[in-house]
PDB file of N, CA and C in Angstrom:
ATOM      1  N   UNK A   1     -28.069  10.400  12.146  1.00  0.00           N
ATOM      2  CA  UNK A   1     -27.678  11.503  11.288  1.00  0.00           C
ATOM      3  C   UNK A   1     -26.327  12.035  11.776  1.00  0.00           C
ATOM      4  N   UNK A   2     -25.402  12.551  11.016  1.00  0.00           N
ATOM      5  CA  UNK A   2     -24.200  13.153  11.155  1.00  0.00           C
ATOM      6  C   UNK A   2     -23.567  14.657  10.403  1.00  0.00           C
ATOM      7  N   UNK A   3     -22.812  14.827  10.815  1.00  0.00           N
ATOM      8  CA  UNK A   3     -22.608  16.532  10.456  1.00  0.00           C
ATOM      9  C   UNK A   3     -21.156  16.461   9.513  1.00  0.00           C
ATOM     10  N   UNK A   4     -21.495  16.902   8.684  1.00  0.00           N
ATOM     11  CA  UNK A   4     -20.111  16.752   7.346  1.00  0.00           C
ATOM     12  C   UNK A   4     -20.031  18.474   6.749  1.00  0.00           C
ATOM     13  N   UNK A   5     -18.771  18.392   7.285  1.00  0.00           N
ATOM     14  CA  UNK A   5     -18.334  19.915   6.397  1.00  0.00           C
ATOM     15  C   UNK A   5     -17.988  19.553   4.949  1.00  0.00           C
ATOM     16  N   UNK A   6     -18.587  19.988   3.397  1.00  0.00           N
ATOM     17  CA  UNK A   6     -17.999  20.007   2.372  1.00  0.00           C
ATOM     18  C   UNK A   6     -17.653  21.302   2.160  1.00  0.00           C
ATOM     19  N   UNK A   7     -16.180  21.045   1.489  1.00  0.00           N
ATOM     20  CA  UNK A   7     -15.387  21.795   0.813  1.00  0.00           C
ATOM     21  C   UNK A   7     -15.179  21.841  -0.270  1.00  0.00           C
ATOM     22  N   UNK A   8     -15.114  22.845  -1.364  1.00  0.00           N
ATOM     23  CA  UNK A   8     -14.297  22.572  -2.682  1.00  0.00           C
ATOM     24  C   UNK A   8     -13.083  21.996  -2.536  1.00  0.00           C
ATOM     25  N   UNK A   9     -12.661  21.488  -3.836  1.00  0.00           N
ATOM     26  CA  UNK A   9     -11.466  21.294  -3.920  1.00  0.00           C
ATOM     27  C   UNK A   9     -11.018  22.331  -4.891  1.00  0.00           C
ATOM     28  N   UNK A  10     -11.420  23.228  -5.821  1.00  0.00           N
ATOM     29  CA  UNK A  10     -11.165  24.274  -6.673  1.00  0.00           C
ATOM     30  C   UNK A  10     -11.034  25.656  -5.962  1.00  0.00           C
ATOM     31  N   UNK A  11     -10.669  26.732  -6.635  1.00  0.00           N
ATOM     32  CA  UNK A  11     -10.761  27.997  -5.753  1.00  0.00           C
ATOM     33  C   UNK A  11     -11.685  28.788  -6.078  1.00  0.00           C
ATOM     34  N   UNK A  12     -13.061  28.627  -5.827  1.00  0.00           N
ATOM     35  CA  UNK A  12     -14.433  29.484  -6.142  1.00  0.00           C
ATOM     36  C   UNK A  12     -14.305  30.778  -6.346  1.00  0.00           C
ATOM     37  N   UNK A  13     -14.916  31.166  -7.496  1.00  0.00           N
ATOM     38  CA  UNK A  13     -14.596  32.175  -8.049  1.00  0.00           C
ATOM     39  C   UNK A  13     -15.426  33.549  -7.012  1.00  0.00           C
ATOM     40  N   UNK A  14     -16.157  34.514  -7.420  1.00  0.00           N
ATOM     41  CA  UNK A  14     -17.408  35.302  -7.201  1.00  0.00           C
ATOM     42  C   UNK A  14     -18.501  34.738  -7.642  1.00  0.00           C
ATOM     43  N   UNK A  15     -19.729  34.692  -6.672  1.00  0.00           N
ATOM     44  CA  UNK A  15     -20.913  34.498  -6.812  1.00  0.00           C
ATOM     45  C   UNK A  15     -20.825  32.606  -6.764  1.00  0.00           C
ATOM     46  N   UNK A  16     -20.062  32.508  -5.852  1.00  0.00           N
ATOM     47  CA  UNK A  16     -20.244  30.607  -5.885  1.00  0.00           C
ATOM     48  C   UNK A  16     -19.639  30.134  -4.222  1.00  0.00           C
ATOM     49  N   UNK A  17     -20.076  29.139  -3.942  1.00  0.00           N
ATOM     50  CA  UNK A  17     -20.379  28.910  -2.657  1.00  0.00           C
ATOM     51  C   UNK A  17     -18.886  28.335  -2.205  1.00  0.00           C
ATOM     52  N   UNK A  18     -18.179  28.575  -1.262  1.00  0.00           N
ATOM     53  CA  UNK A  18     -17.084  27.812  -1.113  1.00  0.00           C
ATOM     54  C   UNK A  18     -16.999  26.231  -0.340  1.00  0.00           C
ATOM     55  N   UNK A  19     -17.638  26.607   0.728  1.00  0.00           N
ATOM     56  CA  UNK A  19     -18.021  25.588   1.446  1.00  0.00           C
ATOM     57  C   UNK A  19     -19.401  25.104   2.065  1.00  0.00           C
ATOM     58  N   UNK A  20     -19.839  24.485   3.255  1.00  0.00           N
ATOM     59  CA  UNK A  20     -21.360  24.407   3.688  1.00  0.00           C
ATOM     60  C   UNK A  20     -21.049  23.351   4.912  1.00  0.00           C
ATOM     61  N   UNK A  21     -21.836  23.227   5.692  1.00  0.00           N
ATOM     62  CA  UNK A  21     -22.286  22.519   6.451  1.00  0.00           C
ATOM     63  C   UNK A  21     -23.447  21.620   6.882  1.00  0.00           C
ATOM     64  N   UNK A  22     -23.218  19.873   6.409  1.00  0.00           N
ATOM     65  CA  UNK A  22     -24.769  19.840   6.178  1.00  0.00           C
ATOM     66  C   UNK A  22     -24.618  18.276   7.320  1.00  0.00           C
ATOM     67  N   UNK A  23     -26.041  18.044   7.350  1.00  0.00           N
ATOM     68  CA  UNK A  23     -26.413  16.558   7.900  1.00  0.00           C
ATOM     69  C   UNK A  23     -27.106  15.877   6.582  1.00  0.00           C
ATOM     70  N   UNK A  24     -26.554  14.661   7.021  1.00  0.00           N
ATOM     71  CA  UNK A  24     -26.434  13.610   6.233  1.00  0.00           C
ATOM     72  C   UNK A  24     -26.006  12.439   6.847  1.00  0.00           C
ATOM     73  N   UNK A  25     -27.010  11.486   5.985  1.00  0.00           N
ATOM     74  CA  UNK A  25     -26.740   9.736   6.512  1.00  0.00           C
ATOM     75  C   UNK A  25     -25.221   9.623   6.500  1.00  0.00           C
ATOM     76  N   UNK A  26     -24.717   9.582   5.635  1.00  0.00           N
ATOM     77  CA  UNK A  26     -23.624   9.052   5.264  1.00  0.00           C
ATOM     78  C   UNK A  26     -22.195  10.241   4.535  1.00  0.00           C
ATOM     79  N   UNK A  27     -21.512  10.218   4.770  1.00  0.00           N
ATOM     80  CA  UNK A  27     -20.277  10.547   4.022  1.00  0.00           C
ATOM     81  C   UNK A  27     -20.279  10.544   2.227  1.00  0.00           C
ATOM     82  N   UNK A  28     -20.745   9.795   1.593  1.00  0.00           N
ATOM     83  CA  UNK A  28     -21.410   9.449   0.280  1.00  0.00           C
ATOM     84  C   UNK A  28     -22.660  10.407  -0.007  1.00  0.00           C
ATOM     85  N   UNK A  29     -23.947  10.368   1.042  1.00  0.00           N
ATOM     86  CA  UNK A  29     -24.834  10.817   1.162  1.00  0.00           C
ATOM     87  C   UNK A  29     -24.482  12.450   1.424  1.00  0.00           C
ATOM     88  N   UNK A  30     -23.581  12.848   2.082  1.00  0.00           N
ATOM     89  CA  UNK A  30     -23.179  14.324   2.357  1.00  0.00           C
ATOM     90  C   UNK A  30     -22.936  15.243   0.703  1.00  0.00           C
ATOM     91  N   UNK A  31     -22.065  14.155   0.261  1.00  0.00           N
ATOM     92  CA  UNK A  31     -21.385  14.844  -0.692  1.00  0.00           C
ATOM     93  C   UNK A  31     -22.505  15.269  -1.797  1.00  0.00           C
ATOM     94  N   UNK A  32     -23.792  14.507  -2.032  1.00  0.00           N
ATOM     95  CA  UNK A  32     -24.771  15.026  -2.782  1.00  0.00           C
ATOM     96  C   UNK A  32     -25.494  16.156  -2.409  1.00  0.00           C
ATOM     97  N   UNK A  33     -25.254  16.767  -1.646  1.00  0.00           N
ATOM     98  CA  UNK A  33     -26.018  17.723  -0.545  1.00  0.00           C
ATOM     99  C   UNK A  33     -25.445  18.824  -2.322  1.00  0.00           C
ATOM    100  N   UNK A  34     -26.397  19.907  -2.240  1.00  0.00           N
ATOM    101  CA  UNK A  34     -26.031  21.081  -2.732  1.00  0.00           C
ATOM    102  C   UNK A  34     -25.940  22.103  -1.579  1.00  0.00           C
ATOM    103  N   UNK A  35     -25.279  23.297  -1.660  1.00  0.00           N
ATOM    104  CA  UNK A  35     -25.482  24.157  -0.242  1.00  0.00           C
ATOM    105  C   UNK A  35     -26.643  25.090  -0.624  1.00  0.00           C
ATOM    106  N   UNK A  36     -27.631  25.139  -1.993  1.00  0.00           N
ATOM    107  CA  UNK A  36     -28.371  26.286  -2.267  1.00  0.00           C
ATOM    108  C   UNK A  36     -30.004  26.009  -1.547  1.00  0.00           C
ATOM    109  N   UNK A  37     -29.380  24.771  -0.684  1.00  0.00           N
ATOM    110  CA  UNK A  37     -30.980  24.278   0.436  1.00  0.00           C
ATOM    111  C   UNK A  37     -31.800  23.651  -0.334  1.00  0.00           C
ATOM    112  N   UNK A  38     -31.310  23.237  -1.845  1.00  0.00           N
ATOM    113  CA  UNK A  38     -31.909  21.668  -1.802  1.00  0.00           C
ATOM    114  C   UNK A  38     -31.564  20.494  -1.419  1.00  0.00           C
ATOM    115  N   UNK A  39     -31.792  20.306  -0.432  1.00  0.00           N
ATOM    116  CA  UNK A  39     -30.950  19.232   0.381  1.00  0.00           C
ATOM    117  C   UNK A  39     -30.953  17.917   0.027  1.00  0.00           C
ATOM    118  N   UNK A  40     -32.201  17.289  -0.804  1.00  0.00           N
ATOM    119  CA  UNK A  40     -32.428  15.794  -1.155  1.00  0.00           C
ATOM    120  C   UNK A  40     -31.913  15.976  -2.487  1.00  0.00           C
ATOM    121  N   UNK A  41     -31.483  16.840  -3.510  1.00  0.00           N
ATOM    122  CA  UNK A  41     -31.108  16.768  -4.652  1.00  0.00           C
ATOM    123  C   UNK A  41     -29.497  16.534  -4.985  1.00  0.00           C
ATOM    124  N   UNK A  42     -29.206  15.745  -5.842  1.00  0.00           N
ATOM    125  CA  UNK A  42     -27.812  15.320  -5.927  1.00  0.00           C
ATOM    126  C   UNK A  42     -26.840  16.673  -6.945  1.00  0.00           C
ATOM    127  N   UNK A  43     -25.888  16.448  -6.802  1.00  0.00           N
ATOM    128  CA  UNK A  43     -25.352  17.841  -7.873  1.00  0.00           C
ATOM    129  C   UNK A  43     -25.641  17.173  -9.007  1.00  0.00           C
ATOM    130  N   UNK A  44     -25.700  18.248  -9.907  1.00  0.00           N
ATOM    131  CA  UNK A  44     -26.007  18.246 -11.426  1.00  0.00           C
ATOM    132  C   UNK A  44     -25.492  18.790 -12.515  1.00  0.00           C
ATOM    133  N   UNK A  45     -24.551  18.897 -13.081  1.00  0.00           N
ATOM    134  CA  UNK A  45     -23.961  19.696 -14.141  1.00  0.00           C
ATOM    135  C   UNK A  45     -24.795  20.697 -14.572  1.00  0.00           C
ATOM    136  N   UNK A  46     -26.004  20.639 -14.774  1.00  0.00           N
ATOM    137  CA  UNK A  46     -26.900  21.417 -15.471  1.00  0.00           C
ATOM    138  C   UNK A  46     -27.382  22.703 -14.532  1.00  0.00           C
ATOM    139  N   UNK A  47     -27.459  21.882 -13.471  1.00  0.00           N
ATOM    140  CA  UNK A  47     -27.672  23.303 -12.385  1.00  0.00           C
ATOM    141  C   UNK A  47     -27.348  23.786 -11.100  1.00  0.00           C
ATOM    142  N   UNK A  48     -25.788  23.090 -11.613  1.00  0.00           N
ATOM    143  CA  UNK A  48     -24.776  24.119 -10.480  1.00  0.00           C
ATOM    144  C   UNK A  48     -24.377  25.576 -10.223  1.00  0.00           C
ATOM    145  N   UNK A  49     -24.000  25.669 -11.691  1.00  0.00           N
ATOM    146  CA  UNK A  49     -23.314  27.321 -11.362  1.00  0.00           C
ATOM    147  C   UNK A  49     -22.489  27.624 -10.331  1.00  0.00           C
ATOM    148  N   UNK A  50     -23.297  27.700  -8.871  1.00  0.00           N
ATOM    149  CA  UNK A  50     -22.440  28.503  -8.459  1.00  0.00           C
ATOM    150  C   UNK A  50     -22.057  27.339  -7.520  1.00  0.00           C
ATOM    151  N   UNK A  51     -21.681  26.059  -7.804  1.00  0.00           N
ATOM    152  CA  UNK A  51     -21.177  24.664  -6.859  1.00  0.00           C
ATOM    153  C   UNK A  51     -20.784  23.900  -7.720  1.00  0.00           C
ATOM    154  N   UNK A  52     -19.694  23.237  -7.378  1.00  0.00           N
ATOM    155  CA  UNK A  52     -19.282  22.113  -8.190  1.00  0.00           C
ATOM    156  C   UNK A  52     -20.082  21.092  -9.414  1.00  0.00           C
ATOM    157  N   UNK A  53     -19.625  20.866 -10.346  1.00  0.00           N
ATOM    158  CA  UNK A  53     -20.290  19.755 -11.276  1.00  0.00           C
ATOM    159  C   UNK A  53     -20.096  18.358 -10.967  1.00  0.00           C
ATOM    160  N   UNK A  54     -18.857  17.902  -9.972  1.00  0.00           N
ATOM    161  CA  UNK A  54     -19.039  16.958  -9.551  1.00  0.00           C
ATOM    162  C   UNK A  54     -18.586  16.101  -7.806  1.00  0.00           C
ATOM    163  N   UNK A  55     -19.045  15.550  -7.090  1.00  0.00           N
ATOM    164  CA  UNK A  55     -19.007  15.273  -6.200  1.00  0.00           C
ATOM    165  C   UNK A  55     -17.749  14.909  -5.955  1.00  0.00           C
ATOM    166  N   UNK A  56     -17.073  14.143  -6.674  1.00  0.00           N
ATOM    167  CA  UNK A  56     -15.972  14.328  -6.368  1.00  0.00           C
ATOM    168  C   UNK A  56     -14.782  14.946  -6.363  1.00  0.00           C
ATOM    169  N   UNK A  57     -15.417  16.508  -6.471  1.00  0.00           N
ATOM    170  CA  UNK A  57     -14.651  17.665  -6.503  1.00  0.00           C
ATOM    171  C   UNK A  57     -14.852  18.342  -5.182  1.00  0.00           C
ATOM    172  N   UNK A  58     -15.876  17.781  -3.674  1.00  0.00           N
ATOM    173  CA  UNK A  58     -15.924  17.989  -3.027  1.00  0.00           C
ATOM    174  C   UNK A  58     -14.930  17.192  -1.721  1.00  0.00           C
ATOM    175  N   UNK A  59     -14.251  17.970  -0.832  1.00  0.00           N
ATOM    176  CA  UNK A  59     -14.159  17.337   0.321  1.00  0.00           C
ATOM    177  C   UNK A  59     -15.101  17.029   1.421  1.00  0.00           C
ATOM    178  N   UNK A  60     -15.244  15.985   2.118  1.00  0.00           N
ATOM    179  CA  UNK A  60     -15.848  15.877   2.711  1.00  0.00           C
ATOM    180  C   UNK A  60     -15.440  15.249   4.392  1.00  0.00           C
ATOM    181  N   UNK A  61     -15.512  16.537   5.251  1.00  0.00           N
ATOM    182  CA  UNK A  61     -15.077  15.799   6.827  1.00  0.00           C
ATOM    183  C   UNK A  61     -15.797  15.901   7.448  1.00  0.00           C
ATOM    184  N   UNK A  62     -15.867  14.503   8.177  1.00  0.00           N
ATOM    185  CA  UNK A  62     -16.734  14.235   8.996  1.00  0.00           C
ATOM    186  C   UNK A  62     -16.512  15.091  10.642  1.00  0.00           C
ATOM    187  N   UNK A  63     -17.852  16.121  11.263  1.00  0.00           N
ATOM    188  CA  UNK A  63     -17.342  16.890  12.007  1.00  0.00           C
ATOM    189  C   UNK A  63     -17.849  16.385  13.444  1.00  0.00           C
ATOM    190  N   UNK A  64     -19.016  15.334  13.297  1.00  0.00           N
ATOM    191  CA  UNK A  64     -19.474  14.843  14.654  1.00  0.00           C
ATOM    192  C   UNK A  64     -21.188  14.529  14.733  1.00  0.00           C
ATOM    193  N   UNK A  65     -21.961  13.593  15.472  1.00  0.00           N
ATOM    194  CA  UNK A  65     -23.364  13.289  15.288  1.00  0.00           C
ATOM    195  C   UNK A  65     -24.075  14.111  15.661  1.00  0.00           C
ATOM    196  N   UNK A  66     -25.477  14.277  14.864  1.00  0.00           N
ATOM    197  CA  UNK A  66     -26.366  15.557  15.131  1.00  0.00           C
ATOM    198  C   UNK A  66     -26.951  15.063  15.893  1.00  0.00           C
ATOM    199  N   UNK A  67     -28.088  16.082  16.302  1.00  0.00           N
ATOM    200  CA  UNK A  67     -29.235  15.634  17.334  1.00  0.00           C
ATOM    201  C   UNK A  67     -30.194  14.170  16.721  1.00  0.00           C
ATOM    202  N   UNK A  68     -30.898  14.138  17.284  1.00  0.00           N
ATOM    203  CA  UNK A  68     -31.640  12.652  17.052  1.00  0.00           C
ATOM    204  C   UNK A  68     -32.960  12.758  15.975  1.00  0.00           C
ATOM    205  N   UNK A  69     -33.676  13.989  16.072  1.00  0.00           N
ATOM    206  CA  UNK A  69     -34.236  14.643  15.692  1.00  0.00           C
ATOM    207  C   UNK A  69     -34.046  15.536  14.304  1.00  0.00           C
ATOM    208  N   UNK A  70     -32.890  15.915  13.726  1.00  0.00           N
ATOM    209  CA  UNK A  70     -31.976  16.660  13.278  1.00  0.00           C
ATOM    210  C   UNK A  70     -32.511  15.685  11.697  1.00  0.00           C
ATOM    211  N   UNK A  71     -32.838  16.804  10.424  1.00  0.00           N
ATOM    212  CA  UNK A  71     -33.261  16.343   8.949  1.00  0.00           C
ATOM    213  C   UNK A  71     -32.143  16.451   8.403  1.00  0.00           C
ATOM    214  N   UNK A  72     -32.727  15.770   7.199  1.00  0.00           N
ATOM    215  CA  UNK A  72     -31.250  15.954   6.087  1.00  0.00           C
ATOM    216  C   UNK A  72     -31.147  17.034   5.371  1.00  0.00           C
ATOM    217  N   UNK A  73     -29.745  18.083   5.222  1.00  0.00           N
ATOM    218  CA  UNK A  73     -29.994  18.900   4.437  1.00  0.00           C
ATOM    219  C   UNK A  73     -28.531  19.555   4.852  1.00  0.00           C
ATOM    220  N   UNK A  74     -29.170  21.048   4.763  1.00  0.00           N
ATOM    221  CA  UNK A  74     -27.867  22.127   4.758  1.00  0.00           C
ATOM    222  C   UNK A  74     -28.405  22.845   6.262  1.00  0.00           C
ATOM    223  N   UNK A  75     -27.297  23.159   6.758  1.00  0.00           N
ATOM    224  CA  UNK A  75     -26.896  23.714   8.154  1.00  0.00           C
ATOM    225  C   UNK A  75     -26.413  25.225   8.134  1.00  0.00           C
ATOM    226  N   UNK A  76     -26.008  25.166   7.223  1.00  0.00           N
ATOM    227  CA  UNK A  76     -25.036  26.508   6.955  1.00  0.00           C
ATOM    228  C   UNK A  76     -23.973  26.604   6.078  1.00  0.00           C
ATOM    229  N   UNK A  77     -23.699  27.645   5.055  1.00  0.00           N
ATOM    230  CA  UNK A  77     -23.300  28.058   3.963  1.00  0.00           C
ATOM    231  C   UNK A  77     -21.795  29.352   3.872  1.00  0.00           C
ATOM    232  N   UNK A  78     -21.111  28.857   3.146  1.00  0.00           N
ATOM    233  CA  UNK A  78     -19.953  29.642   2.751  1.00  0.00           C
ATOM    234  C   UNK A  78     -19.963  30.446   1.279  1.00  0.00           C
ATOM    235  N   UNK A  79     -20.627  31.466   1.269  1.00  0.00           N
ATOM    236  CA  UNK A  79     -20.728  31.724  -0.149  1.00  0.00           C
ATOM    237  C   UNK A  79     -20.179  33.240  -0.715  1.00  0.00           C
ATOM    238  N   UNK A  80     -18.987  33.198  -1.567  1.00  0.00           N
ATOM    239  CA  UNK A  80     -18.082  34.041  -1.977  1.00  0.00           C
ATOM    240  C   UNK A  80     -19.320  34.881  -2.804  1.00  0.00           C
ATOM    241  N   UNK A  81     -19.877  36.396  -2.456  1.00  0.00           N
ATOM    242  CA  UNK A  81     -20.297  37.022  -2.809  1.00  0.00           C
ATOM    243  C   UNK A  81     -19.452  37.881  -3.519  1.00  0.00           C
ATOM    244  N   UNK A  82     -20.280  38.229  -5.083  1.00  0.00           N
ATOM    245  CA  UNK A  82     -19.263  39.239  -5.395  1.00  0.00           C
ATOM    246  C   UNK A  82     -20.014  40.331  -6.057  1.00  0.00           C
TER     247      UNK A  82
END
């Protein structure tokens, strides 16, 4: 497992997440992450709102390997409250 910061590539408005921190297999596998802690679900046009409609509107850097132990999902969240 590995640790991937996604970023927008847009400038998030109020009430939408800017960035997140998640584990994930893969770099590919990161970018489906949503940050609202469904972690196995891929983005969806239908029920983003407050996250991108498409993955490749996300950046994705790779920040270093998790523990051994360590699930797939979200780590921690950037979210422009308004």
């Amino acid at each position: 497992m590995k640790i991937y910061l996604l970023e927008r590539r847009d400038d998030p408005s109020w009430d939408e997440y800017r960035s997140a921190v998640v584990a994930a297999h893969s770099k590919k596998d990161a970018a489906l992450i949503h940050p609202n802690g469904h972690g196995g679900e891929a983005v969806d046009v239908s029920r983003t709102g407050s996250w991108v409609s498409n993955s490749k509107d996300i950046r994705v850097e790779y920040l270093g390997e998790a523990r051994v132990n360590m699930k797939r999902g979200v780590l921690m969240v950037n979210f422009r409250a308004g």
